[in-house]
N, C-alpha and C. Protein backbone atom coordinates (compact mmCIF):
# COMPACT_ATOMS: atom_id res chain seq x y z
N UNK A 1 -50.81 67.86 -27.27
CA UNK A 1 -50.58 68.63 -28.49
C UNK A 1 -49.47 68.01 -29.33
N UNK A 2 -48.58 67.50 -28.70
CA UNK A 2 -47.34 67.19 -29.45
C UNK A 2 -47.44 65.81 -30.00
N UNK A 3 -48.64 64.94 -29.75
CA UNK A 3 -48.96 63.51 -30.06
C UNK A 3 -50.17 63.92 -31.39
N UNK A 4 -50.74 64.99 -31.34
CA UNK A 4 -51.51 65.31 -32.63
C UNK A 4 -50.85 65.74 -33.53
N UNK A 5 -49.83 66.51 -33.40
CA UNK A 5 -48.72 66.79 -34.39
C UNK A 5 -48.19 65.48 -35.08
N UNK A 6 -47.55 64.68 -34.09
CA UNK A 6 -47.00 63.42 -34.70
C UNK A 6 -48.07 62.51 -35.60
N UNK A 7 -49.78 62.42 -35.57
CA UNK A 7 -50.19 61.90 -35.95
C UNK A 7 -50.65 62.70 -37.29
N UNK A 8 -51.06 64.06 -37.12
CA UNK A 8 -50.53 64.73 -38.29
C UNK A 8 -49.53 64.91 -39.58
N UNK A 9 -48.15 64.78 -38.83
CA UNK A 9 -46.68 64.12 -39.75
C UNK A 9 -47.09 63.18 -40.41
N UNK A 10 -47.30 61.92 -39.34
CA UNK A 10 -47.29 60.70 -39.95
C UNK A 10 -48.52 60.74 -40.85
N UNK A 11 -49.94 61.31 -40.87
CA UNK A 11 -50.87 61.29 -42.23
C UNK A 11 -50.26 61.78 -43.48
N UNK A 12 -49.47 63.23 -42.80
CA UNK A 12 -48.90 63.82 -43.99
C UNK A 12 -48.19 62.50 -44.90
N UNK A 13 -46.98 62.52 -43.99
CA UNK A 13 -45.58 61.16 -44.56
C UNK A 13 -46.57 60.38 -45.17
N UNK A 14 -47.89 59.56 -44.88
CA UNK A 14 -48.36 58.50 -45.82
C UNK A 14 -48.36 58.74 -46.57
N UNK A 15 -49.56 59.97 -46.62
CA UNK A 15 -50.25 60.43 -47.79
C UNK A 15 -49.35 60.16 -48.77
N UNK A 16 -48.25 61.21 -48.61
CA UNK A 16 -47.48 61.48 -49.85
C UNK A 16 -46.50 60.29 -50.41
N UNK A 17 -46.39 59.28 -49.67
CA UNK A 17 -45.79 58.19 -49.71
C UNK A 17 -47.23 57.14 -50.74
N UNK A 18 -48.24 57.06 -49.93
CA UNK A 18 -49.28 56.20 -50.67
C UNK A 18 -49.94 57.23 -52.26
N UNK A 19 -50.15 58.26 -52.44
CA UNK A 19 -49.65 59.03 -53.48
C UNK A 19 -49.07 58.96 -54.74
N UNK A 20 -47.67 58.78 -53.79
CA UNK A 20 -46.30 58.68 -54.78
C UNK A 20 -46.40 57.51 -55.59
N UNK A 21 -47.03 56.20 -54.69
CA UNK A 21 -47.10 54.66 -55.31
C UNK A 21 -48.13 54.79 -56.22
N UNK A 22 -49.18 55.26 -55.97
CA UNK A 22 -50.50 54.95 -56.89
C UNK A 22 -49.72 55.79 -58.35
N UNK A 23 -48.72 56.75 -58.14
CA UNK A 23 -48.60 57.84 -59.66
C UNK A 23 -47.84 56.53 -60.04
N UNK A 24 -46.56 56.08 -59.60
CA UNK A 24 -45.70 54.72 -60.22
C UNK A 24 -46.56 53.96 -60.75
N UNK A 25 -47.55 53.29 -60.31
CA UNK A 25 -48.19 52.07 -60.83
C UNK A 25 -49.11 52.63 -61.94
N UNK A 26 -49.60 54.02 -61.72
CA UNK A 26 -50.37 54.39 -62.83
C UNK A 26 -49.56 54.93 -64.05
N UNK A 27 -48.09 55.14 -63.71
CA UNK A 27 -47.33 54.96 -65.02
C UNK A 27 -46.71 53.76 -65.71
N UNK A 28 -46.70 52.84 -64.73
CA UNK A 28 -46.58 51.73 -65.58
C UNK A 28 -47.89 50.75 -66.38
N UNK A 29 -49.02 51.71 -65.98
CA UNK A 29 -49.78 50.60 -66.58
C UNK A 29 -51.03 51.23 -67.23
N UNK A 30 -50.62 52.22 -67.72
CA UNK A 30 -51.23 53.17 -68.56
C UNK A 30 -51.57 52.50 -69.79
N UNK A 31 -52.98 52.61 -69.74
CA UNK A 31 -53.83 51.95 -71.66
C UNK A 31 -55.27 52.43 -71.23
N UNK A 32 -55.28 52.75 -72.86
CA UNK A 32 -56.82 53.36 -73.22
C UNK A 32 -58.08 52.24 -72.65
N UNK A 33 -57.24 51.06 -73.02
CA UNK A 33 -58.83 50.21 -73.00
C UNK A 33 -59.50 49.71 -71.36
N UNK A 34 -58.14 49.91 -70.44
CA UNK A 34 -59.01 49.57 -68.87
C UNK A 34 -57.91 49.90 -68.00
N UNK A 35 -58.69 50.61 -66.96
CA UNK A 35 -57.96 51.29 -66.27
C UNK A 35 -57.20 50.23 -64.82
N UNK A 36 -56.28 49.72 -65.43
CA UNK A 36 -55.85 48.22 -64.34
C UNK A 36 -54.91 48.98 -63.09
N UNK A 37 -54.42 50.15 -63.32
CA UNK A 37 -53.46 50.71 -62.27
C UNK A 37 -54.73 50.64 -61.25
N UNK A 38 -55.54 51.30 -61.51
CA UNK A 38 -56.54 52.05 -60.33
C UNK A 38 -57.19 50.60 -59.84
N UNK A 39 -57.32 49.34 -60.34
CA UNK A 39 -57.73 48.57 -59.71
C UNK A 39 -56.45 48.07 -59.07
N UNK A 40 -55.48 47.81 -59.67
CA UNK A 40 -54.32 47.45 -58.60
C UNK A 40 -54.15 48.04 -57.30
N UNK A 41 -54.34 49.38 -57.29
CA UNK A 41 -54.43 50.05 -56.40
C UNK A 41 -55.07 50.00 -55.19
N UNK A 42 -56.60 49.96 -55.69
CA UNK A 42 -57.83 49.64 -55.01
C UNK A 42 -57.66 48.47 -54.10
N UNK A 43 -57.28 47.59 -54.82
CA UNK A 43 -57.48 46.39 -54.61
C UNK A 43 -56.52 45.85 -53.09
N UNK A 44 -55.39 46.42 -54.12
CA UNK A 44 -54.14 46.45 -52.97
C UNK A 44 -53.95 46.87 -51.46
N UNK A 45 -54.53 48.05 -51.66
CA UNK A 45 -54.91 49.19 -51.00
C UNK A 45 -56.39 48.61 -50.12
N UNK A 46 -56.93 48.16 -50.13
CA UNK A 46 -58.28 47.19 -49.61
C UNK A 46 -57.64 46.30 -48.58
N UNK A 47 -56.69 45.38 -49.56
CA UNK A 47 -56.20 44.20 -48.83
C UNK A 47 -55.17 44.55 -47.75
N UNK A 48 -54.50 45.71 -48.13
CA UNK A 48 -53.57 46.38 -46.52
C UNK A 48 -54.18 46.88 -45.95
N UNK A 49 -55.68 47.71 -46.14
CA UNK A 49 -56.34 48.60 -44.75
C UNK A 49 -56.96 47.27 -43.83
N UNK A 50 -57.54 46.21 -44.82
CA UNK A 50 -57.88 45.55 -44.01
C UNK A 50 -57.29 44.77 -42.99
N UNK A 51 -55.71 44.67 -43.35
CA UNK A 51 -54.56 43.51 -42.44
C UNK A 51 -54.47 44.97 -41.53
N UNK A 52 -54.07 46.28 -41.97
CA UNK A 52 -53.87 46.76 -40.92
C UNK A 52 -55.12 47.00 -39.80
N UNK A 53 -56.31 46.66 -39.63
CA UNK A 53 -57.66 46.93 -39.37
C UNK A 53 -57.38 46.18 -38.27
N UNK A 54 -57.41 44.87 -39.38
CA UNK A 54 -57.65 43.05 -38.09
C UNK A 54 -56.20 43.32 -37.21
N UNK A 55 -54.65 44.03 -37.84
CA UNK A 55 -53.84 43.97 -36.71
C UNK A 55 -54.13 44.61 -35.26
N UNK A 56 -54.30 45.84 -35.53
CA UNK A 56 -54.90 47.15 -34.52
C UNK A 56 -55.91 46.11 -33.36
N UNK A 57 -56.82 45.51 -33.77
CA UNK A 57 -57.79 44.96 -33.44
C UNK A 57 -57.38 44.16 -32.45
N UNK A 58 -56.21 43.16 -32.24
CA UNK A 58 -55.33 42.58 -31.56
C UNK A 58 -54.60 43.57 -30.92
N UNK A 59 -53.59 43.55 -31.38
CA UNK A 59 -52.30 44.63 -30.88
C UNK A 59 -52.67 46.37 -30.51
N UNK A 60 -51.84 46.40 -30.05
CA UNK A 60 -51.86 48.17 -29.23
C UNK A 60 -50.77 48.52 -30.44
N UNK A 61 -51.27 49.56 -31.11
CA UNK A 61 -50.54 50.26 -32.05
C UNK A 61 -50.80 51.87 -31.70
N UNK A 62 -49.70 52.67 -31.60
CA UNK A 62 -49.47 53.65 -31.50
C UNK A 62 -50.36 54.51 -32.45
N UNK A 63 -51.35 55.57 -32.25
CA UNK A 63 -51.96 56.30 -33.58
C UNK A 63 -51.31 56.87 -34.37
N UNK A 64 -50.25 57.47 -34.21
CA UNK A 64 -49.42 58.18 -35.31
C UNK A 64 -49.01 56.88 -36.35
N UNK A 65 -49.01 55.50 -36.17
CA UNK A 65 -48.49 54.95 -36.61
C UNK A 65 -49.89 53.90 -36.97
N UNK A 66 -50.94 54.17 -36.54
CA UNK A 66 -52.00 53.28 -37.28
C UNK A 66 -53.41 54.55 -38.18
N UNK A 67 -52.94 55.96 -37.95
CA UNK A 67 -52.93 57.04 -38.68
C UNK A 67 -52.55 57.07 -39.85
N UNK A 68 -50.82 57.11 -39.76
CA UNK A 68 -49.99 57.44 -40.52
C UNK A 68 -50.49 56.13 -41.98
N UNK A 69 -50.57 54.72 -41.23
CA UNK A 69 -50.61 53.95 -42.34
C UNK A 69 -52.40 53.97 -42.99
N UNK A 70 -53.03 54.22 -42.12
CA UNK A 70 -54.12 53.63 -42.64
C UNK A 70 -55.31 55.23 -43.48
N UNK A 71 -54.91 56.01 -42.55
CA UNK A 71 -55.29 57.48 -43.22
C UNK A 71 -54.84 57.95 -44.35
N UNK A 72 -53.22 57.99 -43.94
CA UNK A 72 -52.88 58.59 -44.69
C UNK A 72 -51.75 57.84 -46.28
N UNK A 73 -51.36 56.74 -45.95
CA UNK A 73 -50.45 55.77 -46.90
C UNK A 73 -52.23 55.20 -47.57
N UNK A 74 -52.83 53.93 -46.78
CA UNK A 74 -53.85 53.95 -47.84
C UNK A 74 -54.74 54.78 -48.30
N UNK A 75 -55.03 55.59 -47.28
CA UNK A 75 -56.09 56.88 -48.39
C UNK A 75 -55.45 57.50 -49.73
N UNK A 76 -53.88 57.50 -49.62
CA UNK A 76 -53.03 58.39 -50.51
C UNK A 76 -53.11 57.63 -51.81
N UNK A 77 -52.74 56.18 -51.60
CA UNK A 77 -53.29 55.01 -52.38
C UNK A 77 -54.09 54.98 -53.15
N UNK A 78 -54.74 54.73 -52.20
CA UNK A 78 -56.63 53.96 -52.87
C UNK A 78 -57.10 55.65 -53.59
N UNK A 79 -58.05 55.22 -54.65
CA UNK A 79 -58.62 56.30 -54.92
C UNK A 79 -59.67 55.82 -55.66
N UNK A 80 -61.34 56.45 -54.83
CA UNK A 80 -62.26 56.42 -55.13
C UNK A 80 -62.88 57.47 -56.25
N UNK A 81 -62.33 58.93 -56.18
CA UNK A 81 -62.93 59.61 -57.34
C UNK A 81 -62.20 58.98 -58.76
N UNK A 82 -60.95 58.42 -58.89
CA UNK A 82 -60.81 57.88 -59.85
C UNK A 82 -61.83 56.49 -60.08
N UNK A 83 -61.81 55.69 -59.68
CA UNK A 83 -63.11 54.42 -59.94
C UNK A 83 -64.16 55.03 -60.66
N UNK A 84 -64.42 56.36 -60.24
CA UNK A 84 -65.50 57.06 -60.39
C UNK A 84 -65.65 57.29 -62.01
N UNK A 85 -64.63 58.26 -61.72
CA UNK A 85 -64.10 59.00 -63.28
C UNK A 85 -63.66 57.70 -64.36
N UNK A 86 -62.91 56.67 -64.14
CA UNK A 86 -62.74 55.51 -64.85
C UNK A 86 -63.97 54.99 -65.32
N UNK A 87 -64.88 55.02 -64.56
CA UNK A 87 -66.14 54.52 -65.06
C UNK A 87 -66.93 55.64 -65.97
N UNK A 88 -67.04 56.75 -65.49
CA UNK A 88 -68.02 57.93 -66.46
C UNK A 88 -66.98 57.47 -67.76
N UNK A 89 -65.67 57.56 -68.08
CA UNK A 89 -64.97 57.32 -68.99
C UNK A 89 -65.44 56.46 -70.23
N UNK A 90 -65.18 55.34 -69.57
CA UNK A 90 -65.76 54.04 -69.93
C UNK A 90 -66.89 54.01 -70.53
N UNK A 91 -68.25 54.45 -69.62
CA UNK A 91 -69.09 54.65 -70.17
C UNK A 91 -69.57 55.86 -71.45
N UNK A 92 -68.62 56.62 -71.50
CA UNK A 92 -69.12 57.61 -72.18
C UNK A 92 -67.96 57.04 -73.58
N UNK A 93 -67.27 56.25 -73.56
CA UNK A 93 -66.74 55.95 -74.50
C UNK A 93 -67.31 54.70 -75.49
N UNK A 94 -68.38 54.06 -74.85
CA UNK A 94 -69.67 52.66 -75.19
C UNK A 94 -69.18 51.59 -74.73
N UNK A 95 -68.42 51.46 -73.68
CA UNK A 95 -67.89 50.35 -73.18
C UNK A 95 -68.77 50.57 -71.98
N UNK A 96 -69.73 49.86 -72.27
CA UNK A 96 -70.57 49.72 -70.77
C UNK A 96 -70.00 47.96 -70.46
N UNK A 97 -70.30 47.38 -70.79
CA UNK A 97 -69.67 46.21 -70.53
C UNK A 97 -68.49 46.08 -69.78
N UNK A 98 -67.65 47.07 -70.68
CA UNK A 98 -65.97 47.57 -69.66
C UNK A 98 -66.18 48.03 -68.24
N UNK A 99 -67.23 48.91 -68.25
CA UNK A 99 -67.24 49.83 -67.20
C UNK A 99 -68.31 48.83 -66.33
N UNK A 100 -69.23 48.11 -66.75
CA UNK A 100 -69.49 46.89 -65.44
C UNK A 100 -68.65 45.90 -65.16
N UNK A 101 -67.45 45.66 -65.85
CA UNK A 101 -66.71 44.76 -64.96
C UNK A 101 -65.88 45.30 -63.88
N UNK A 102 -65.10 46.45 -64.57
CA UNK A 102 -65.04 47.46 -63.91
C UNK A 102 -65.29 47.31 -62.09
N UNK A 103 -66.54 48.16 -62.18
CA UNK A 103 -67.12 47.90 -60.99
C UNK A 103 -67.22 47.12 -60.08
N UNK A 104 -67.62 45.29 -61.16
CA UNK A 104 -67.93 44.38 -60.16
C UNK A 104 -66.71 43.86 -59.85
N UNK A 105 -65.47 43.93 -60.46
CA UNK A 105 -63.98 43.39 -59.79
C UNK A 105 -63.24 44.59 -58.68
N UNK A 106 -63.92 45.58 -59.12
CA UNK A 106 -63.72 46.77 -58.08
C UNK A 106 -64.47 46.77 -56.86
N UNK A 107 -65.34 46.93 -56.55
CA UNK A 107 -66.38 46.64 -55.59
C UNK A 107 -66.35 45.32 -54.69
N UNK A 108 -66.80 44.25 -55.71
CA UNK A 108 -66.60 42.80 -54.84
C UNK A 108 -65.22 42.53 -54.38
N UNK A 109 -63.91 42.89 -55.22
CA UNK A 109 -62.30 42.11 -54.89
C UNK A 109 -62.15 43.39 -54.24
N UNK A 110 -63.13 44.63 -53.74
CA UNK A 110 -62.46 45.73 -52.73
C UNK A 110 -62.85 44.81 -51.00
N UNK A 111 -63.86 44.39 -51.57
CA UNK A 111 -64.88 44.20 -50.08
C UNK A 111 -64.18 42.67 -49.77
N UNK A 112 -63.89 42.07 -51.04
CA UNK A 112 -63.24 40.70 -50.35
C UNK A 112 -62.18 40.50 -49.95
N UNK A 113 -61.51 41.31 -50.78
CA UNK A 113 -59.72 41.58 -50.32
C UNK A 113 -60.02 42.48 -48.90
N UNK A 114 -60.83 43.35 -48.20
CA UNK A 114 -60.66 43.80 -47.23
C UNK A 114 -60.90 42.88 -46.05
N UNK A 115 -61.89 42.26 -46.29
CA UNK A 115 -62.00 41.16 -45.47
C UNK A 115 -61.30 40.42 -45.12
N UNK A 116 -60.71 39.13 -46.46
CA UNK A 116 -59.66 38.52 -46.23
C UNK A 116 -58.16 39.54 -45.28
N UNK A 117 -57.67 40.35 -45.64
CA UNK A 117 -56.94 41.38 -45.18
C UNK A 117 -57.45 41.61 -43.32
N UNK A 118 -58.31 41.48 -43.46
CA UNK A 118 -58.54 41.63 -41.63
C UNK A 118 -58.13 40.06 -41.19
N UNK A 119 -58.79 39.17 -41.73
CA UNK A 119 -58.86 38.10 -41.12
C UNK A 119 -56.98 37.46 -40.77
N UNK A 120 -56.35 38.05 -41.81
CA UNK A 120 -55.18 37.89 -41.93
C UNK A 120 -53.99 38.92 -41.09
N UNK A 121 -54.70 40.01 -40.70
CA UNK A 121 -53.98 41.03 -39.71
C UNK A 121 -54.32 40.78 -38.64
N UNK A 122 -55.72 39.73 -38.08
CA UNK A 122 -55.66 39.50 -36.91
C UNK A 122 -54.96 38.11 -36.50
N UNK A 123 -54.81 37.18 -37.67
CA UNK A 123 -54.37 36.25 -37.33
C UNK A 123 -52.79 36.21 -37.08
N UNK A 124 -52.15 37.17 -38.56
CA UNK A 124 -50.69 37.85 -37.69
C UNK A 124 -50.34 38.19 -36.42
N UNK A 125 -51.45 39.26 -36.10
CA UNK A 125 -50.97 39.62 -34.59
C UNK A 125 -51.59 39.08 -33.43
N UNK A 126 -51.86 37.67 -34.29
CA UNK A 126 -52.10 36.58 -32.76
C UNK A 126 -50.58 35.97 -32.73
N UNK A 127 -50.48 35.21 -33.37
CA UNK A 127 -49.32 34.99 -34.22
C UNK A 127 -48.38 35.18 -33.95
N UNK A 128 -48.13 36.44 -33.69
CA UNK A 128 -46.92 37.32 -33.09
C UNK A 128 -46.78 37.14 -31.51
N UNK A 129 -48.21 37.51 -31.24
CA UNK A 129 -48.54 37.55 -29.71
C UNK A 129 -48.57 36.02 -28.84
N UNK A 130 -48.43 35.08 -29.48
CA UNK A 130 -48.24 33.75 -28.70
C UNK A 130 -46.44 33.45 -29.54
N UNK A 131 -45.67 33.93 -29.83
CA UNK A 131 -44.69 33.72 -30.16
C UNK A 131 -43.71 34.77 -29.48
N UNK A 132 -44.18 35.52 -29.05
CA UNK A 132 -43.84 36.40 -27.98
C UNK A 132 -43.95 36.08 -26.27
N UNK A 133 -45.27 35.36 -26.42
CA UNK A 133 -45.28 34.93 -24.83
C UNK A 133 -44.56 33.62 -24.71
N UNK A 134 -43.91 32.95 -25.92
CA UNK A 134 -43.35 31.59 -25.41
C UNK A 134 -42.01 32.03 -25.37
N UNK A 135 -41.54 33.07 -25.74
CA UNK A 135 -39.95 33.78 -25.87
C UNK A 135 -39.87 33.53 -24.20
């Protein structure tokens, strides 16, 4: 019971931590014509679930602490009903053109940055793990 609590905290603590970042970046980069916070976000947010993915994958990570980051810091982050809403936007404003690039730098640099991002969290925590056994 007391290890579901902690993994609970720690979703909470992301959340509101990954949250807090996406409102910063979406105030600094606020404009009518394309919504670049929410791809920063996305994007960003892609490329850390995935390093934290490929780390886990290697290494023994505690759940409150591969919870905390990946539930609740990138879910708090990343945000899919906005992509969403950015796009009905877009489109309902005659920027279809806007709203397919949109997509395809959203979609493809989500799926490639996640990838790359694993390949790179597992190669860290090899990395770590043969620099540890030569200690």
């Amino acid at each position: 019971m007391k290890s579901k609590l902690l993994v609970i905290a720690a979703v909470f603590a992301g959340g509101a931590a990954g949250t807090l970042l996406r409102y910063v970046i979406n105030l600094q980069t606020i404009t009518l014509l394309f919504p670049l916070g929410t791809i920063i976000e996305n994007l960003a947010g892609s490329l850390l679930l995935g390093f934290l993915t490929g780390w886990v994958l290697v290494k023994m990570v505690p759940s409150f602490v591969k919870e905390g980051l990946g539930v609740g810091f990138c879910g708090g982050f990343t945000t899919m009903s906005t992509l969403a809403a950015d796009t009905v936007f877009l489109t309902e404003g005659g920027s279809l053109y806007m709203a397919g690039l949109y997509l395809i730098i959203s979609l493809t640099g989500g799926v490639t940055l996640a990838i790359a991002g694993m390949a790179l969290g597992q190669h860290a925590a090899h990395k770590k793990r043969e620099a540890g056994e030569g200690a």
